[in-house]
N, C-alpha and C. Protein backbone atom coordinates (compact mmCIF):
# COMPACT_ATOMS: atom_id res chain seq x y z
N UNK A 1 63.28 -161.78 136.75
CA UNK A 1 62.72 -163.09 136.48
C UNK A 1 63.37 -164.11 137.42
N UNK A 2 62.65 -164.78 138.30
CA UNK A 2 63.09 -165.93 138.81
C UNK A 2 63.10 -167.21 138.22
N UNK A 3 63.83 -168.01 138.71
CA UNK A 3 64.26 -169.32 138.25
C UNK A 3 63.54 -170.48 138.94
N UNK A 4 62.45 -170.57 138.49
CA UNK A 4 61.42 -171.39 139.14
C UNK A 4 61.33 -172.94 138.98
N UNK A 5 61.00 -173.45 140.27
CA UNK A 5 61.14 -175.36 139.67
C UNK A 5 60.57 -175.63 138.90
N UNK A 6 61.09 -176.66 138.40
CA UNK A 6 59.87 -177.43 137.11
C UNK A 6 60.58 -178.85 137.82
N UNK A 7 59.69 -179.47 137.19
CA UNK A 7 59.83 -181.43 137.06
C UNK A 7 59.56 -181.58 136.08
N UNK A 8 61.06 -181.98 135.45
CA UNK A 8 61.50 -182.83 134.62
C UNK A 8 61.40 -184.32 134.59
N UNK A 9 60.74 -184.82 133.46
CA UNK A 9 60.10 -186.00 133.66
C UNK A 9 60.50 -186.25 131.90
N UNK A 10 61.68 -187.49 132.14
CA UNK A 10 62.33 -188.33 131.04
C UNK A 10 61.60 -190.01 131.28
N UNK A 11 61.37 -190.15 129.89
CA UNK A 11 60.48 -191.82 129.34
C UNK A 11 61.77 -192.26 129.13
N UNK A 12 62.69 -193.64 129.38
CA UNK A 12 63.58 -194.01 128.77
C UNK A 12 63.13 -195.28 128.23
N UNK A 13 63.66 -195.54 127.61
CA UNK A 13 63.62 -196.97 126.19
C UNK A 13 64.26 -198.33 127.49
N UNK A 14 63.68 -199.20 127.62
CA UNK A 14 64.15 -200.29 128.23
C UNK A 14 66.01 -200.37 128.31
N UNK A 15 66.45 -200.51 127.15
CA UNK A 15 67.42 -200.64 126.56
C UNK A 15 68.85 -199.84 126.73
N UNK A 16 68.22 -198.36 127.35
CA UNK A 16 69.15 -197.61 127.56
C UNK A 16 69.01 -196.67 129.28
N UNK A 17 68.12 -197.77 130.21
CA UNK A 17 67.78 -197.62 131.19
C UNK A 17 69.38 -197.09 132.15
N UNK A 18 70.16 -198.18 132.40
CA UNK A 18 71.23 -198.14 133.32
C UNK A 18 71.93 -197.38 132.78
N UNK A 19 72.14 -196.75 131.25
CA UNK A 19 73.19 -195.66 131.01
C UNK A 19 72.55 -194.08 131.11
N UNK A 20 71.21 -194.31 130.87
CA UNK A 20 70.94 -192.70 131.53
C UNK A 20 70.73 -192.63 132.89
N UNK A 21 70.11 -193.16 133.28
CA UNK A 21 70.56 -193.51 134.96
C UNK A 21 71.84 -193.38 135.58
N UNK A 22 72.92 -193.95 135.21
CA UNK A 22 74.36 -193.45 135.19
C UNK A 22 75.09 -191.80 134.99
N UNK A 23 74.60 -191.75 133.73
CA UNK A 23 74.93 -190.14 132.83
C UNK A 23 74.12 -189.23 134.08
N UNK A 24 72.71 -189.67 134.46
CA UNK A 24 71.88 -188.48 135.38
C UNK A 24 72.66 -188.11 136.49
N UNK A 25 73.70 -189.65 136.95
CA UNK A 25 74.16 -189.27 138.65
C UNK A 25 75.50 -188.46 138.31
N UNK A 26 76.09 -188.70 137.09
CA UNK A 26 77.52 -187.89 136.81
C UNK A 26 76.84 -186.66 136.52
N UNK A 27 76.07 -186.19 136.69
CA UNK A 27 75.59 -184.86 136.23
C UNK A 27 75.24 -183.67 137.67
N UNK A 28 76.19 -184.20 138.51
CA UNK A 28 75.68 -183.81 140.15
C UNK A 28 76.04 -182.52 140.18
N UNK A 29 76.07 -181.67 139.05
CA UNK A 29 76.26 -179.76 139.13
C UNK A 29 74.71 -179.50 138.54
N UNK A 30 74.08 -180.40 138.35
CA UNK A 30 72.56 -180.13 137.77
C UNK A 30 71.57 -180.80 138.49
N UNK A 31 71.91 -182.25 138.68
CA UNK A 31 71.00 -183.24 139.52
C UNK A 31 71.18 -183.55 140.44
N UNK A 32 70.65 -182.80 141.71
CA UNK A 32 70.79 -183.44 143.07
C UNK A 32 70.38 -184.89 143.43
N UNK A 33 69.10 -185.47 142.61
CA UNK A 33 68.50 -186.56 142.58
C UNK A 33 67.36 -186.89 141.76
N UNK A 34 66.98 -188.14 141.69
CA UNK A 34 66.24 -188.17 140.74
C UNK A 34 65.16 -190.11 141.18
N UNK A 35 64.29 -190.07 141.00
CA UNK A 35 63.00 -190.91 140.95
C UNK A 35 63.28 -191.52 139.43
N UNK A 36 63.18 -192.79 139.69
CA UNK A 36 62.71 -194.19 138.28
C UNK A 36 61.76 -194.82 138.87
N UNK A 37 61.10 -195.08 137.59
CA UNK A 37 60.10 -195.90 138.16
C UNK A 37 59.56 -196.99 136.63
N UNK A 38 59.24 -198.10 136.88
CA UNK A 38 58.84 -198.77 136.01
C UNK A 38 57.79 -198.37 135.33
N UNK A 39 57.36 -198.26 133.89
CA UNK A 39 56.63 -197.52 132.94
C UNK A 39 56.24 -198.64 132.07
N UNK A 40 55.35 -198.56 131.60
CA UNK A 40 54.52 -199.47 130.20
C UNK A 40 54.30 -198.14 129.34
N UNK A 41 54.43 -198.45 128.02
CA UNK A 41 54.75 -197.28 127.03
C UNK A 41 53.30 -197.83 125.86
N UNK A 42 52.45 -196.77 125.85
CA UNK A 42 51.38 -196.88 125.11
C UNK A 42 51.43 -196.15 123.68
N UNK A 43 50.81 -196.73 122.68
CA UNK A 43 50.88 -195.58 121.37
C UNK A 43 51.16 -195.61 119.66
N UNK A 44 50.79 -194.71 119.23
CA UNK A 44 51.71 -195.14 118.05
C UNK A 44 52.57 -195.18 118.11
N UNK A 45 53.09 -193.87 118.50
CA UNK A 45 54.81 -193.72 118.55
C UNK A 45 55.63 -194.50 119.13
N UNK A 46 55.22 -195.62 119.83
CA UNK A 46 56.33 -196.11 120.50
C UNK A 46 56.95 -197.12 120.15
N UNK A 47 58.09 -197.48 120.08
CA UNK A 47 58.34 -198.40 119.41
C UNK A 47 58.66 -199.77 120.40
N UNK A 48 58.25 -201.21 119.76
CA UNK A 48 57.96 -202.28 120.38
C UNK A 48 59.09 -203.21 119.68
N UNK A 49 60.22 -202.94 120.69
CA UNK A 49 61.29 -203.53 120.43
C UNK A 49 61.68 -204.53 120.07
N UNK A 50 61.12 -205.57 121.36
CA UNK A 50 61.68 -206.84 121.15
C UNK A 50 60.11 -207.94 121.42
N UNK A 51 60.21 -209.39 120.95
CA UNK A 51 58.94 -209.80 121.36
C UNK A 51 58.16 -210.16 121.92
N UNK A 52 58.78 -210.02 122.89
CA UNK A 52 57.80 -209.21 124.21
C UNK A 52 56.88 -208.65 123.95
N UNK A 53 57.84 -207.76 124.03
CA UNK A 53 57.01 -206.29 123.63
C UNK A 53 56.04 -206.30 123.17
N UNK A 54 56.04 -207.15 121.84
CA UNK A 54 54.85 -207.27 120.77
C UNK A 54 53.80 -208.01 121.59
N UNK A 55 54.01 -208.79 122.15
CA UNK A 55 52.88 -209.35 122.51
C UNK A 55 52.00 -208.90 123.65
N UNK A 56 52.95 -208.35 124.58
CA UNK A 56 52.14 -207.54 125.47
C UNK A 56 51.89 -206.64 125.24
N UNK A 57 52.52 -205.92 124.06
CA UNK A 57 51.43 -204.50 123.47
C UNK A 57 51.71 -203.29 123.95
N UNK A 58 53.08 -203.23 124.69
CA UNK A 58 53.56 -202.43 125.42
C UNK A 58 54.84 -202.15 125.37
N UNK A 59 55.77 -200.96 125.60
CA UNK A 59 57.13 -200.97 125.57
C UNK A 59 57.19 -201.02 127.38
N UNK A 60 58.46 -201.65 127.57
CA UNK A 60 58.97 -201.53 128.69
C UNK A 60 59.94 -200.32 129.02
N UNK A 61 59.37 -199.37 130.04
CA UNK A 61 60.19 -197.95 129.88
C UNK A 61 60.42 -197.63 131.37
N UNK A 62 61.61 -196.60 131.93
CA UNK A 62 61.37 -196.31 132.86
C UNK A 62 61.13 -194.64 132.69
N UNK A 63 60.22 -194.58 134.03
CA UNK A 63 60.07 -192.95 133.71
C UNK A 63 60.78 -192.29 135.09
N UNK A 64 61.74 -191.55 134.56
CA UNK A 64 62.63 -190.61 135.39
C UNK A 64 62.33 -189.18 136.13
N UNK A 65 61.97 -188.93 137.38
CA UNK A 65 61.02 -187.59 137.49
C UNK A 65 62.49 -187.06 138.29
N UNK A 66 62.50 -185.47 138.34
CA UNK A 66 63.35 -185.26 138.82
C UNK A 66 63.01 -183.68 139.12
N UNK A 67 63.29 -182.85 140.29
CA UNK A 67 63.12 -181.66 140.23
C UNK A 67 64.13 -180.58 140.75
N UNK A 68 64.21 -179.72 139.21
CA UNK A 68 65.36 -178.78 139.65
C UNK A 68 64.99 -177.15 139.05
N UNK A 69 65.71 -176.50 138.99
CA UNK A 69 65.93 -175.37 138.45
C UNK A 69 65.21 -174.85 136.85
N UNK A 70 64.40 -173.90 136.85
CA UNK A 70 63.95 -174.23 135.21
C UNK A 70 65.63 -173.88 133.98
N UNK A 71 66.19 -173.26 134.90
CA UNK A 71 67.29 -173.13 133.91
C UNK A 71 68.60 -174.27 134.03
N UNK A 72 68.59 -174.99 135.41
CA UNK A 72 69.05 -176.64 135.02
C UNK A 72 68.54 -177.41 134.49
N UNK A 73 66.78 -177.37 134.07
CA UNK A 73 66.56 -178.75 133.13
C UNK A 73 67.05 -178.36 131.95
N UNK A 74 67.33 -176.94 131.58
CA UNK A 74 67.17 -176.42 129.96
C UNK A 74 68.79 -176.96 129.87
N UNK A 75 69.44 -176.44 130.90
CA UNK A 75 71.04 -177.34 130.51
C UNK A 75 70.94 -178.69 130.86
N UNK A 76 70.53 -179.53 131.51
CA UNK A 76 70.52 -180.92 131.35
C UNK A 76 69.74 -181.37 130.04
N UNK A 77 68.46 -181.27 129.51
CA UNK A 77 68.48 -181.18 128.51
C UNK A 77 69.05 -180.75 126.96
N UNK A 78 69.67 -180.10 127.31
CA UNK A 78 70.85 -179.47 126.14
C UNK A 78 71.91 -180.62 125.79
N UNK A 79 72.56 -181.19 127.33
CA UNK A 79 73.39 -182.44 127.54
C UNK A 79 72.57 -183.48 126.70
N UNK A 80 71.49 -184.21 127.52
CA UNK A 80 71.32 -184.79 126.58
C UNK A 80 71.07 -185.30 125.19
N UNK A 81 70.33 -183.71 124.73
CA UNK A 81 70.19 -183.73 123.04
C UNK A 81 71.56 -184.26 122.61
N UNK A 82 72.76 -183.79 122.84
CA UNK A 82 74.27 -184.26 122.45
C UNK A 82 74.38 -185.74 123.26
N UNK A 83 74.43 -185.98 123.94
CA UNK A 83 74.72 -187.15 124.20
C UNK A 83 73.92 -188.55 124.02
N UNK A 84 72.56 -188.60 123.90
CA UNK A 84 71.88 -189.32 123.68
C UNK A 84 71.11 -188.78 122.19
N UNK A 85 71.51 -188.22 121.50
CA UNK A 85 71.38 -187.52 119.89
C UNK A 85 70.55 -189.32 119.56
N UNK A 86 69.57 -188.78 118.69
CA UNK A 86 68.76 -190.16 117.97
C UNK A 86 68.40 -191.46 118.47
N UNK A 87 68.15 -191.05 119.96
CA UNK A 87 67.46 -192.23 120.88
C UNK A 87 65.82 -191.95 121.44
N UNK A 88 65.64 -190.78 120.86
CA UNK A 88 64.02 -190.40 121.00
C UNK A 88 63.54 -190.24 122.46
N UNK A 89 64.51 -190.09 122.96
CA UNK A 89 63.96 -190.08 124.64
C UNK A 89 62.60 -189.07 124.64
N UNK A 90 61.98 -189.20 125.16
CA UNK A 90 60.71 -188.65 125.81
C UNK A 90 60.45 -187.32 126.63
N UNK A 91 60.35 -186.66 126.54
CA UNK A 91 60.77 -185.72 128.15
C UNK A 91 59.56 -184.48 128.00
N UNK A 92 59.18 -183.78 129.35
CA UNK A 92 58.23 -182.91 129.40
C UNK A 92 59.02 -182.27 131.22
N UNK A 93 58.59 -181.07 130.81
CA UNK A 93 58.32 -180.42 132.30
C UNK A 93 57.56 -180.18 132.71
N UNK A 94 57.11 -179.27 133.95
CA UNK A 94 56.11 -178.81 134.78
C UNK A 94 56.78 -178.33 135.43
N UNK A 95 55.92 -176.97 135.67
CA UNK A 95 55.83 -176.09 136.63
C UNK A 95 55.62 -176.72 138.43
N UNK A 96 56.67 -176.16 138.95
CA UNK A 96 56.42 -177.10 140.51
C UNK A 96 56.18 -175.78 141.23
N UNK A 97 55.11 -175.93 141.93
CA UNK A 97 54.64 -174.95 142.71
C UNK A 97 55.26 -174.86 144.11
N UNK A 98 55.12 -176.00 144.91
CA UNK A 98 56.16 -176.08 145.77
C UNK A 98 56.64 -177.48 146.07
N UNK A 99 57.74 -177.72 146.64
CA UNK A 99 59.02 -178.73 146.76
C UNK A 99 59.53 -178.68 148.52
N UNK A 100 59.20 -179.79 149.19
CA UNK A 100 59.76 -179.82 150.42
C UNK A 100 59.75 -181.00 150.84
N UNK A 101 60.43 -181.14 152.27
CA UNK A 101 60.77 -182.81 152.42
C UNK A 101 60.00 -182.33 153.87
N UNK A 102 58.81 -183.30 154.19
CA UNK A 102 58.59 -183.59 155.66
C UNK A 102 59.22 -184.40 156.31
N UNK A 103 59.76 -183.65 157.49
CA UNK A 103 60.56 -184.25 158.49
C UNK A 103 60.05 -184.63 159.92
């Protein structure tokens, strides 16, 4: 069995933007790098923090894409269940077919 890429793709909560952003770069035995990008958060589920929020009808989120190892997201994810425990972060993978940098 090979260890095939996926992209890992974390929703973060406005609120706790600069500390997972932080936690992602101390994590440099798993994350070579990683993409943010500004997000509007649609839904039931989401929760509309502050009132702002409410009025524009939207959460303010960033979404984090990142691509590594399918058996480094399963341990970076593991990290975060413990470290960010009851902050609801968001997260999904995908299968990456292929990954290269044009030069």
């Amino acid at each position: 069995m090979t260890d095939q890429p996926v992209c890992l793709t974390l929703i973060v909560p406005r609120q706790l933007r600069d500390e997972v952003l932080d936690y992602l770069t101390e994590q440099s035995d798993l994350v070579s790098g990683f993409t943010a990008s500004h997000g509007a958060g649609h839904g039931a589920d989401v929760r509309l923090q502050t009132a702002a929020e409410r009025v524009k009808g939207h959460a303010d989120q960033t979404a984090v894409q990142m691509i590594l190892a399918e058996s480094d997201a399963n341990g970076l994810l593991d990290r975060l269940r413990v470290s960010f425990a009851g902050t609801k972060l968001v997260y999904w993978t995908m299968p990456v077919t292929e990954f290269g940098t044009i030069d």
